[in-house]
Protein backbone atom coordinates (compact mmCIF):
# COMPACT_ATOMS: atom_id res chain seq x y z
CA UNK A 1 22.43 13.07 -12.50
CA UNK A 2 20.62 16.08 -11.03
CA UNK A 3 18.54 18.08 -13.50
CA UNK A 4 16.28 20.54 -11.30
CA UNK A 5 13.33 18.31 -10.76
CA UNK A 6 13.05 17.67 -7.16
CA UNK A 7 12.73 13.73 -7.51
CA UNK A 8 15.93 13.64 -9.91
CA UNK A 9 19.14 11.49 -7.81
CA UNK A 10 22.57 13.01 -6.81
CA UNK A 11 25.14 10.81 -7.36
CA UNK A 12 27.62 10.41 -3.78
CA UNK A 13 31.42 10.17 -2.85
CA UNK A 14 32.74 9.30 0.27
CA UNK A 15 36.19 11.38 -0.63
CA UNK A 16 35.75 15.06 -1.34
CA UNK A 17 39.01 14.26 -3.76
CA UNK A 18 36.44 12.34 -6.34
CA UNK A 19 33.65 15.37 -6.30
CA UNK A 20 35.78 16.74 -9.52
CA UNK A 21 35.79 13.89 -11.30
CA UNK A 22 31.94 12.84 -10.34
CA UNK A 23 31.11 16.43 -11.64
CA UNK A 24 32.83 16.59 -14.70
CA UNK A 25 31.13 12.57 -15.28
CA UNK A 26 27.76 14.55 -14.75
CA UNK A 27 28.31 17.38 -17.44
CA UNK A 28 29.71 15.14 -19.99
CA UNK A 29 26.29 12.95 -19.52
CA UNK A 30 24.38 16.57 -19.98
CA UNK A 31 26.71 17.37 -22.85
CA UNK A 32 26.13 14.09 -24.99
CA UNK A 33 22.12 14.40 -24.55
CA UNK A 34 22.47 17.73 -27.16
CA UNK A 35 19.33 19.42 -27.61
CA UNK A 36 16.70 17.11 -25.78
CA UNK A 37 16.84 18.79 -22.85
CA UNK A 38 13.68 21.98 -23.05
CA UNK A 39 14.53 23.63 -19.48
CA UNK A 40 16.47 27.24 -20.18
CA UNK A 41 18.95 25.79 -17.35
CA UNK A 42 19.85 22.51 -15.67
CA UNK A 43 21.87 21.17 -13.15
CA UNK A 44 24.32 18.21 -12.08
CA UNK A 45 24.86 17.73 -8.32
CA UNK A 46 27.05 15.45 -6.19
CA UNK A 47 27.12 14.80 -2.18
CA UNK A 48 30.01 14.37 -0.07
CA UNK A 49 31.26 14.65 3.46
CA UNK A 50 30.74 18.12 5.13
CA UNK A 51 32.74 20.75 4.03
CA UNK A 52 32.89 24.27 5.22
CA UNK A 53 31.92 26.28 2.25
CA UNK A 54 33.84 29.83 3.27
CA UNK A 55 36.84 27.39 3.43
CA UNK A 56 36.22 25.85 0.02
CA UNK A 57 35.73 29.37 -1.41
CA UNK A 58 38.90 30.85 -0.26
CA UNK A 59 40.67 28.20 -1.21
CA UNK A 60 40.17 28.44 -5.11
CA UNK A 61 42.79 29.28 -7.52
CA UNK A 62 41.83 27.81 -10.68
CA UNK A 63 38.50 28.43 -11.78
CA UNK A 64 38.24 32.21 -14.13
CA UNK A 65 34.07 32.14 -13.17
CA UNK A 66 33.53 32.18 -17.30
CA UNK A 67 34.69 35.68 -17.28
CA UNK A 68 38.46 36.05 -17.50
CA UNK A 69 41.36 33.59 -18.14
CA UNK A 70 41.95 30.30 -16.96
CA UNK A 71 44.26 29.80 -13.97
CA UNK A 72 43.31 33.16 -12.40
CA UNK A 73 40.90 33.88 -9.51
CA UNK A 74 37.24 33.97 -10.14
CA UNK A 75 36.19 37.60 -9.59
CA UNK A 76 32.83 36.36 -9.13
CA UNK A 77 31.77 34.90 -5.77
CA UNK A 78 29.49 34.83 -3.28
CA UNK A 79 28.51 33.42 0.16
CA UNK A 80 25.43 33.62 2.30
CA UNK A 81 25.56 32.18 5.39
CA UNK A 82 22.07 32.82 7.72
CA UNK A 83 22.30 33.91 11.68
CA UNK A 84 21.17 30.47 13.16
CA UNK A 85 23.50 28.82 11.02
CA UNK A 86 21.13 26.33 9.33
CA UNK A 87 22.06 27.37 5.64
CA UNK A 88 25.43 28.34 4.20
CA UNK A 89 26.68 28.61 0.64
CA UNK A 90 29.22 29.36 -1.57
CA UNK A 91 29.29 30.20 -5.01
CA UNK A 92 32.03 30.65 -7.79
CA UNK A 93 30.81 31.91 -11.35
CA UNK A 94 27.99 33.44 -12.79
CA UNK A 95 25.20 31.40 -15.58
CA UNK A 96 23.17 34.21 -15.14
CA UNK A 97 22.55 37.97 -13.41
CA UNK A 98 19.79 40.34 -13.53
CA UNK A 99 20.90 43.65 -12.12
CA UNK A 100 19.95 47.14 -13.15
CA UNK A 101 20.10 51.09 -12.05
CA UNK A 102 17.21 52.01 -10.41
CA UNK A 103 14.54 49.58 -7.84
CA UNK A 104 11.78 49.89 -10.41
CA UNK A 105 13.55 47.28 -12.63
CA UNK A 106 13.36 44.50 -10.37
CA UNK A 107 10.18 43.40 -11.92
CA UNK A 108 12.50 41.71 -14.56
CA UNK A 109 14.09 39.81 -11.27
CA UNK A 110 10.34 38.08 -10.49
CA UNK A 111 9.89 37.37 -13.83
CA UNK A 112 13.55 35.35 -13.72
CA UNK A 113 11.86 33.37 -10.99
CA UNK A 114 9.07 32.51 -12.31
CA UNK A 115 10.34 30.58 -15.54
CA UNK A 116 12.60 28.49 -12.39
CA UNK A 117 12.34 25.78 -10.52
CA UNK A 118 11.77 26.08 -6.89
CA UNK A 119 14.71 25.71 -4.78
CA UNK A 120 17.35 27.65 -6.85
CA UNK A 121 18.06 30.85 -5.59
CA UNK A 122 19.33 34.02 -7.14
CA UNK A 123 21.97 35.99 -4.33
CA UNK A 124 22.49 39.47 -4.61
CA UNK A 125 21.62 43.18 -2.88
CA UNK A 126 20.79 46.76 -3.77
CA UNK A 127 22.09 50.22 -3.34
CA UNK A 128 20.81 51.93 -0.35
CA UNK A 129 19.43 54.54 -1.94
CA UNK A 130 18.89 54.28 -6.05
CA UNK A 131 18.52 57.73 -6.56
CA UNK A 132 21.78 59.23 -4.97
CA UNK A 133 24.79 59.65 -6.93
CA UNK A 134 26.98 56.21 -7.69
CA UNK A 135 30.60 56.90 -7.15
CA UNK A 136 33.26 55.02 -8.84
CA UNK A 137 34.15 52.31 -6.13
CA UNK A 138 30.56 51.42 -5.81
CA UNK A 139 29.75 51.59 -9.50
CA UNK A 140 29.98 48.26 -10.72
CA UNK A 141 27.79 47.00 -8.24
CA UNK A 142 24.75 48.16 -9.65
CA UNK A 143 21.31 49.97 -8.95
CA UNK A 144 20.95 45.98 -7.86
CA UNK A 145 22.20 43.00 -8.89
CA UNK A 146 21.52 38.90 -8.23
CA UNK A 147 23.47 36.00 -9.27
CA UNK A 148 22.81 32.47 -10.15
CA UNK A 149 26.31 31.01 -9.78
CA UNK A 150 27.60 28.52 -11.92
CA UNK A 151 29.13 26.25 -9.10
CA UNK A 152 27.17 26.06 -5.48
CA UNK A 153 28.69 24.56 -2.57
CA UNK A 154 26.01 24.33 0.41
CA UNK A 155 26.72 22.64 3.72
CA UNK A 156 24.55 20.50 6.06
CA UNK A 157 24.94 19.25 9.40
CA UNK A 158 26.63 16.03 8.05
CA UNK A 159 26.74 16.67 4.63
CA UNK A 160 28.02 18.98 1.00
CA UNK A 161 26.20 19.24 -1.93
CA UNK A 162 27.80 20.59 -4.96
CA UNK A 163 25.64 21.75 -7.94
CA UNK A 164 27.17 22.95 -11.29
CA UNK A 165 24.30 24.92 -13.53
CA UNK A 166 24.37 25.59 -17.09
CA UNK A 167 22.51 26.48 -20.05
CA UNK A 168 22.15 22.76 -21.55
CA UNK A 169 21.01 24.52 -24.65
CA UNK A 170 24.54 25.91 -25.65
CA UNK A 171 26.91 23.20 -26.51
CA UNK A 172 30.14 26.52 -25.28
CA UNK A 173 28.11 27.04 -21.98
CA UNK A 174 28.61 22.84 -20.87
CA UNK A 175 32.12 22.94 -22.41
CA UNK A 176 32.77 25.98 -20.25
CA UNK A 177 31.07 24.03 -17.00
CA UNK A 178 33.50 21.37 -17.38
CA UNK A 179 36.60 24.01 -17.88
CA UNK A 180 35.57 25.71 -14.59
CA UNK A 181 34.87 22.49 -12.55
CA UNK A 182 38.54 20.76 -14.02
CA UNK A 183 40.15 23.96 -12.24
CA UNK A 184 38.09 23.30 -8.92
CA UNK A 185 39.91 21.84 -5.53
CA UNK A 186 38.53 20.21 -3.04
CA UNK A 187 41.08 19.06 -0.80
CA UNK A 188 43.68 21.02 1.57
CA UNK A 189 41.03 23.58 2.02
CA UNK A 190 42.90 26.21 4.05
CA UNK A 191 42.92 29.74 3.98
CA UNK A 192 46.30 31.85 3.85
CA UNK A 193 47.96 32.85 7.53
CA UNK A 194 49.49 36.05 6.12
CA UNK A 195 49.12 39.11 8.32
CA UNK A 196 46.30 41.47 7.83
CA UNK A 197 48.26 44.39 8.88
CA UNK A 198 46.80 48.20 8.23
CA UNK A 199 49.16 50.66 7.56
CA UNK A 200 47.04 54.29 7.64
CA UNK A 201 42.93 55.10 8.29
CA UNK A 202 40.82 57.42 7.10
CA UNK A 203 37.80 58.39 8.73
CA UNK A 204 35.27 60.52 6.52
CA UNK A 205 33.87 62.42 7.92
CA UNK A 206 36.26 63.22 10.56
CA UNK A 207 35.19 64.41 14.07
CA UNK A 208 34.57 67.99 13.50
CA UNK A 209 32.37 66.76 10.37
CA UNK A 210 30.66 64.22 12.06
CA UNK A 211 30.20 66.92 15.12
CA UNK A 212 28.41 69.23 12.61
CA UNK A 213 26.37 66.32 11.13
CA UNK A 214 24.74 65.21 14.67
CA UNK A 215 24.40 69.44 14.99
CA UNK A 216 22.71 69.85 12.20
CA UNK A 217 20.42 66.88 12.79
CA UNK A 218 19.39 68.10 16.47
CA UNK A 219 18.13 71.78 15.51
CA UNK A 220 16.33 69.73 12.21
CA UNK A 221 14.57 68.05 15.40
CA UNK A 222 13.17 71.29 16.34
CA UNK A 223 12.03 72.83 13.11
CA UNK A 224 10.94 69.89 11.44
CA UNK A 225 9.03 66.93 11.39
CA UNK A 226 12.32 64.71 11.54
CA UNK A 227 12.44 62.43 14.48
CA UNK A 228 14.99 60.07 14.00
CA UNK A 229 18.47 59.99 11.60
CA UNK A 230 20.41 57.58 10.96
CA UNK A 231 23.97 58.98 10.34
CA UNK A 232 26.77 56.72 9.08
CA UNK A 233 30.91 56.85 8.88
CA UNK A 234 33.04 55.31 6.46
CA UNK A 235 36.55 54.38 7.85
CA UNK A 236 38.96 53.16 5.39
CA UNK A 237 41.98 51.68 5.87
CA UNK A 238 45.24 50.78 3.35
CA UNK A 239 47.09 47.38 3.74
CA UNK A 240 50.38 46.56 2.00
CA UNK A 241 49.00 43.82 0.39
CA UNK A 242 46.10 42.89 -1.43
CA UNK A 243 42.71 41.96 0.74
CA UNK A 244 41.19 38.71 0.09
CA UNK A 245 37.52 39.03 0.75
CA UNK A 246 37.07 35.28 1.79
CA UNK A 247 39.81 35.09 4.00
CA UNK A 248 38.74 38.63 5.40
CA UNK A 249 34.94 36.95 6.16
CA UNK A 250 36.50 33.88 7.15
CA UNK A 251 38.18 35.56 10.27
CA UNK A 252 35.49 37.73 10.93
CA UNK A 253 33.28 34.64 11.08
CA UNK A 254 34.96 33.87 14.16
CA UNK A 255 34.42 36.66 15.96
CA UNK A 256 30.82 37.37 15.16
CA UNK A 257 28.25 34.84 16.27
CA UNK A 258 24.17 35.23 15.76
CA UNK A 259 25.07 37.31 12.71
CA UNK A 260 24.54 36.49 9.11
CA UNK A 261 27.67 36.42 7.04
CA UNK A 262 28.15 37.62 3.34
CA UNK A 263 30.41 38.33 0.40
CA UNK A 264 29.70 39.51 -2.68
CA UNK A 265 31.69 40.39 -5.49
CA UNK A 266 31.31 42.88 -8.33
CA UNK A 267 32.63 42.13 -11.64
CA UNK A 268 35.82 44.48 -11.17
CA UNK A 269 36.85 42.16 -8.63
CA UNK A 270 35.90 44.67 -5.34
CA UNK A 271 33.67 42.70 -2.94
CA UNK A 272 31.15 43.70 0.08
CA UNK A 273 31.45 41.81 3.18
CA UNK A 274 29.91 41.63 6.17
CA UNK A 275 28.91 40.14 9.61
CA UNK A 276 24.75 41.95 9.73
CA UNK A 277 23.18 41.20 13.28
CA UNK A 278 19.70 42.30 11.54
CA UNK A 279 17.07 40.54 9.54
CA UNK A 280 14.88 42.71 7.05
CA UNK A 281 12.87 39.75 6.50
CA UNK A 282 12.72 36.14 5.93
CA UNK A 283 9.68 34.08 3.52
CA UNK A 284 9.07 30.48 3.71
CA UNK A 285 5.79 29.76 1.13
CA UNK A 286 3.89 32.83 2.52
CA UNK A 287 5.06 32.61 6.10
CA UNK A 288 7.07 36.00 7.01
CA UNK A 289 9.17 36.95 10.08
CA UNK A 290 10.80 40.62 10.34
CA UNK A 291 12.16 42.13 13.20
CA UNK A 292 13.05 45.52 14.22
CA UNK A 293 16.41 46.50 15.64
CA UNK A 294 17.71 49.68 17.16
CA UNK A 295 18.80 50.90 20.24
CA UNK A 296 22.42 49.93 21.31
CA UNK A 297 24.82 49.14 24.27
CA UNK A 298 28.21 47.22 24.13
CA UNK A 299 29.01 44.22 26.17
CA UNK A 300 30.53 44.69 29.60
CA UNK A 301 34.12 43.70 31.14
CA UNK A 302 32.20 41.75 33.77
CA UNK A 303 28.85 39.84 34.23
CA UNK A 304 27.97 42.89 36.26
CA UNK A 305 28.66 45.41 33.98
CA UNK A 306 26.85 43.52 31.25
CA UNK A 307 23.74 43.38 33.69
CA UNK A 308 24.13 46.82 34.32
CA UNK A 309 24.56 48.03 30.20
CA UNK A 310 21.72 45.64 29.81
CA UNK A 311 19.15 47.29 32.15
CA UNK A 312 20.25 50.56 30.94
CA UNK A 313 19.01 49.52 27.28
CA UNK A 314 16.07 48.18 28.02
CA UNK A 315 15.06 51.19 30.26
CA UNK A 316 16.33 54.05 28.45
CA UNK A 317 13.53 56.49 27.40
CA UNK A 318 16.13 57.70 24.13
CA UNK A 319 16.53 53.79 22.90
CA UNK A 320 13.19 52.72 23.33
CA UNK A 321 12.10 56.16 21.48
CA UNK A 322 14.44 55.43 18.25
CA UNK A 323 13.05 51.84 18.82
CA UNK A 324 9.21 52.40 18.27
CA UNK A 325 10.21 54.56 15.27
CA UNK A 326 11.72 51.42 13.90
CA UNK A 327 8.84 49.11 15.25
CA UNK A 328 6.14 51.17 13.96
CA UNK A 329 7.33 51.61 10.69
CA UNK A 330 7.59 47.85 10.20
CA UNK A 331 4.22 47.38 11.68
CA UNK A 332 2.18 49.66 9.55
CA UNK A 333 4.40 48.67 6.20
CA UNK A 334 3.39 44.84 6.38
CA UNK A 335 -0.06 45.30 8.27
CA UNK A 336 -1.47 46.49 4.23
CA UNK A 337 0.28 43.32 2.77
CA UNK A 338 -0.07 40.32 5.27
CA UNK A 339 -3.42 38.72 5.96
CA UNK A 340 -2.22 38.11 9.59
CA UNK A 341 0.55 39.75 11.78
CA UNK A 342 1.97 39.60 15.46
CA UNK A 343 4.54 41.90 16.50
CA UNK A 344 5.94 41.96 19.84
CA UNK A 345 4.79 44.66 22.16
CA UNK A 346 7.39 45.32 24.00
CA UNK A 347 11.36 44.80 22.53
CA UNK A 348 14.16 42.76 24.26
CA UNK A 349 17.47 42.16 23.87
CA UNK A 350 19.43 40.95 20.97
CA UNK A 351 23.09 39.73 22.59
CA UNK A 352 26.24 39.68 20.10
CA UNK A 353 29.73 39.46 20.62
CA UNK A 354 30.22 42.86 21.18
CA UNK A 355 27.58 44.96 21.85
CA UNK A 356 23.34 44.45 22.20
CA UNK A 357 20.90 45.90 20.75
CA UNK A 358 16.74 46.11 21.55
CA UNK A 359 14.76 43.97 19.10
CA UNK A 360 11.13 43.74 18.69
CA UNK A 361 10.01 40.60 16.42
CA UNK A 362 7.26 40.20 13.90
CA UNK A 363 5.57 37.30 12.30
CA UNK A 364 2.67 37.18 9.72
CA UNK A 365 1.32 35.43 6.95
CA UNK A 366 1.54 37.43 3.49
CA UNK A 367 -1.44 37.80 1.47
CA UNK A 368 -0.86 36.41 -2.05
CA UNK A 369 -0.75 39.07 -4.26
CA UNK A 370 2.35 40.54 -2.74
CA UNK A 371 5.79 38.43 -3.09
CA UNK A 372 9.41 38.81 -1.65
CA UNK A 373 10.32 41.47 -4.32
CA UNK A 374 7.35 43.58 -3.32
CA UNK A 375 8.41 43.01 0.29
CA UNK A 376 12.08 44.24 -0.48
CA UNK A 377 10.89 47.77 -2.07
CA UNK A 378 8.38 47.91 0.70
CA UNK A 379 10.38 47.34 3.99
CA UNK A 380 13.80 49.16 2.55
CA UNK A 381 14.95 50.98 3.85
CA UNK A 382 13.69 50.55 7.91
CA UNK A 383 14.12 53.79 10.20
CA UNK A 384 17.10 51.46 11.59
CA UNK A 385 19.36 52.33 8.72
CA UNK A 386 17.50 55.90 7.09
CA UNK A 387 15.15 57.61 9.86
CA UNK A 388 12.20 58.90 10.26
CA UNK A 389 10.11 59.90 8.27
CA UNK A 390 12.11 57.81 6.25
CA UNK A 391 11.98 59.94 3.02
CA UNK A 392 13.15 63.02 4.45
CA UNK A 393 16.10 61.26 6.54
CA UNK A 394 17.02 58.97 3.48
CA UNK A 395 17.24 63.04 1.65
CA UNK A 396 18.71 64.27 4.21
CA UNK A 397 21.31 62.07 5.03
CA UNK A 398 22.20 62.30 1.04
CA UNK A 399 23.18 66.51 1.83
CA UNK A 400 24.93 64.97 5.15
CA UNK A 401 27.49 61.76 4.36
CA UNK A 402 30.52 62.90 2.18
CA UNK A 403 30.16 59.83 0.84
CA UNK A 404 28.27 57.01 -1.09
CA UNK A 405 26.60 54.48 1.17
CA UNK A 406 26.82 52.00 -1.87
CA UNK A 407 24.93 48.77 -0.45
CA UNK A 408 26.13 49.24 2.98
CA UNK A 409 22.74 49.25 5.12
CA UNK A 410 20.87 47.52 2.33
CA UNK A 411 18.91 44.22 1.37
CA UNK A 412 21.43 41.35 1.29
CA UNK A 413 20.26 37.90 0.50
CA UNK A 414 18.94 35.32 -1.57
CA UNK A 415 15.12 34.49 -3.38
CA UNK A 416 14.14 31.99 -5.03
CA UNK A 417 10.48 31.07 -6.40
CA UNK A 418 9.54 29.45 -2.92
CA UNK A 419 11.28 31.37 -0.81
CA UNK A 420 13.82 34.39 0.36
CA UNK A 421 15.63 35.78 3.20
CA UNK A 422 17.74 39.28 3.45
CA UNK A 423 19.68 40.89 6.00
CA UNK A 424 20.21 44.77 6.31
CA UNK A 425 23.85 44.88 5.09
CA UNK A 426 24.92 46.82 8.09
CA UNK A 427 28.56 45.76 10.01
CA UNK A 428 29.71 45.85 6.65
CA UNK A 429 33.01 46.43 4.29
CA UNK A 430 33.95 46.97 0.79
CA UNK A 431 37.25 45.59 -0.03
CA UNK A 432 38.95 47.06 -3.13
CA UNK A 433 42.80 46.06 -3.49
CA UNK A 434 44.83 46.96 -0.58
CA UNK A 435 42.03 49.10 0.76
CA UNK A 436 39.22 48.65 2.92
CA UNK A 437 36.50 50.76 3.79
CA UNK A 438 34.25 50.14 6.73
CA UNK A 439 30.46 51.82 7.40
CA UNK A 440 28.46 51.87 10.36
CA UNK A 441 25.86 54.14 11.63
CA UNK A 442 23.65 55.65 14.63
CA UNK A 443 20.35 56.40 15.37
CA UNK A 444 20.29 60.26 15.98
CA UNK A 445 17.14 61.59 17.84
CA UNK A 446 16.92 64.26 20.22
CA UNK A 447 19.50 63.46 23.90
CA UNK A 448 22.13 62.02 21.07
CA UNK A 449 25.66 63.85 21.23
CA UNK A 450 28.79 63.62 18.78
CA UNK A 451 30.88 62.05 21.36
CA UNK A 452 28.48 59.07 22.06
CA UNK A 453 27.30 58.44 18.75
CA UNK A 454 31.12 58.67 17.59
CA UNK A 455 32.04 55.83 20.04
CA UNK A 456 29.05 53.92 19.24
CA UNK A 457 30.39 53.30 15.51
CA UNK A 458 34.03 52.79 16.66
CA UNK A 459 32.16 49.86 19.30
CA UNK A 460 30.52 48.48 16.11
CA UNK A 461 33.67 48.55 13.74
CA UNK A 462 35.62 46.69 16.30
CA UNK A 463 34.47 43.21 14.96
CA UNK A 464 36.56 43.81 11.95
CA UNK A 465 39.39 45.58 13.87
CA UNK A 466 39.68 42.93 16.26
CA UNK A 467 40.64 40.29 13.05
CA UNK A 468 43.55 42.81 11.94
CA UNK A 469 46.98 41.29 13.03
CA UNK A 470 48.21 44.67 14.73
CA UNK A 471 46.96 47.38 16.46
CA UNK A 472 44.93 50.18 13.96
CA UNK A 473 46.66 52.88 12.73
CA UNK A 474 46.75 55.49 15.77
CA UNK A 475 46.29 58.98 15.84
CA UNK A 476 43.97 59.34 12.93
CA UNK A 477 40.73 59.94 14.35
């Protein structure tokens, strides 16, 4: 048995077909010891062969995540999977969330942490702006919100673990453990082959909106202190069936290496996914590493033409300008909080699948009065998703967008007492039904037009379009 000391054992099975039983062995064990048990939650574990977690999480049919009725499809799941590919999870129910309305209340998040063990990790994000109105497809997401699910599965390089947690003082919470493990599967993990087939888009706003957007934000250049905005589109398209999130991620997976990968679901069942290139920031003890992103070119037909789109990043005056806004900002926001700090003085280049982008990375050691929650309300947002000065893009872009960025372009991650890492939620979806709505933005500064900045985001939304089993919808831009 696993309790959440780090010395306790994990019990191992050489056939992922045992894990259930093994589990439900555990919980019964937990269940019998009553009330001896002090710790406000505890947890079983057992290790098998390596399992791909994404897999494992689309495949489940059986388990209600303590929330609805039994037999139907938890609602309530996540994954978090970092860019280097060292750490991936998946989780399926919920022993306990802290969410809230506006970024003041995370306070009640660290305090969560603190009466925790290290090493078990709350997943979650936040709006991109807490202030702006919520609108009803975004609403049950939350100001913020962070899970602790009830069943973890994290890979290794040869290995699964699989942790149940529950609240070993309520004799319902154990019984409902073992309820929600009996329905669990772990064998002929496979995700469905049905075609993911649009059948209309959407674009808000469309191109004579966008056209007065970038307009607007060029003579704002010129009478005000704005340098830099980052304008977004949200293009949503209807399928004739119902979008699973997991299998969604799981073929986007495939076509977007060096990225992190996420899903997280809201409890009306609508989920935000995503393949984010960018780190916001990443805390090991009090070790810290940030990087700043902005400035874009897509990949090339040839090795040529990527040479070519590659020198033309790295030595455009425009990119390298929205860059050090970016850079800067980042600098001068952890330089007050970390008791060293190295940022790179000149950025290079970030290569993905699809496009590039200039990156300028930073490393320092954070002083010990500030933690990862203070570094979340700090860095968020970057001029790489809002502008600069950020407060007067982040209010301008609220009069601008006809609609509500939700947590697209926001903190996306886990933290844990020891530890945390988010992404900016950016190459990023919200799946609702049969629809889904993509958002992606540009950096607008002074030498940006409509026409480039439009084909920018259509570059950037082609990682999802390119998993769609037919062409898009035509016609509708």
């Amino acid at each position: 048995m696993s309790l959440l000391s780090p010395d306790s054992q994990i019990t191992e099975v050489d056939d992922p077909k045992l894990v259930v039983t093994a589990l439900r062995r555990e919980l019964t064990a937990l269940r019998s010891m009553g009330g001896e048990r002090v710790t406000p939650i505890e947890r079983v574990a057992v290790r098998t062969v390596r399992l791909d977690p994404l897999l494992w999480l689309a495949s489940q049919y059986g388990s209600d995540g303590g929330d609805g009725e039994a037999g139907t499809v938890s609602t309530q799941q996540v994954y978090w999977a970092s860019r280097n590919g060292d750490y991936a999870v998946a989780g399926l129910g919920v022993v306990d969330e802290v969410s809230g309305d506006r970024f003041e209340e995370l306070t009640a998040l660290r305090q969560r942490i603190a009466t925790i063990s290290s090493g078990v990790r709350y997943y979650g994000g936040l709006r991109f702006d807490d202030e702006a109105a919520v609108s009803t497809e975004w609403s049950a997401f939350g100001g913020f919100r962070f899970v602790l699910p009830r069943i973890e599965v994290e890979s290794h390089a040869d290995w699964t673990e699989i942790r149940v947690t529950v609240r070993p003082d309520s004799e319902e919470d154990v019984r409902a453990a073992i309820r929600e493990v009996d329905a669990l599967t772990f064998e002929d993990l496979s995700i469905s082959v049905a075609p993911i087939s649009p059948v209309y888009r959407e674009d808000l706003p469309d191109l004579a909106g966008w056209t007065r957007n970038i307009e607007w934000s060029l003579d704002a250049f010129s009478r005000t202190r704005l340098g830099k905005i980052v304008l977004a589109r949200r293009a949503t398209f209807g399928f004739s069936s119902v979008v699973d999130p997991a299998e969604l991620l799981s073929r986007l997976r495939g076509a977007t290496s060096n990225c992190y990968h996420f899903l997280f679901n809201s409890p009306d069942g609508s989920a935000f996914v995503g393949a984010s290139p960018e780190r916001l920031f990443k805390l090991s003890g009090s070790s810290i590493w940030s990087e700043a992103v902005a400035g874009t070119r897509p990949r090339g037909a040839t090795e040529g033409d990527d040479d070519q789109l590659r020198d033309e990043l790295l030595l455009s005056e425009k990119d390298q300008r929205e860059h050090q806004f970016v850079r800067q900002s980042i600098k001068d926001t952890l330089a007050g909080m970390c008791s060293e700090l190295e940022v790179d003085v000149r950025p290079s280049e970030m290569k993905l699948a699809r496009g590039r982008h200039l990156v300028s990375r930073v490393r320092g050691e954070l002083a010990p009065e500030f933690d990862a929650i203070d570094l979340v309300t700090a860095l968020h947002p970057t001029p790489a998703v809002g502008g600069h000065p950020t407060p007067d893009a982040v209010r301008a872009i609220a009069r601008l967008e006809p609609f509500d960025r939700g947590w697209y372009a926001s903190p996306v991650g886990w933290v844990a007492a020891d530890g945390a890492e988010f992404a900016v939620g950016i190459r990023s979806g919200l799946v609702h039904g049969k629809r889904l709505s993509l958002y992606s933005g540009a950096g607008i500064v002074g030498g940006s037009t409509p026409e480039s900045e439009w084909a920018e985001i259509e570059n950037k939304i082609l990682d999802f379009i390119s998993v769609f089993d037919s062409d898009e919808p035509s016609g509708l831009q």
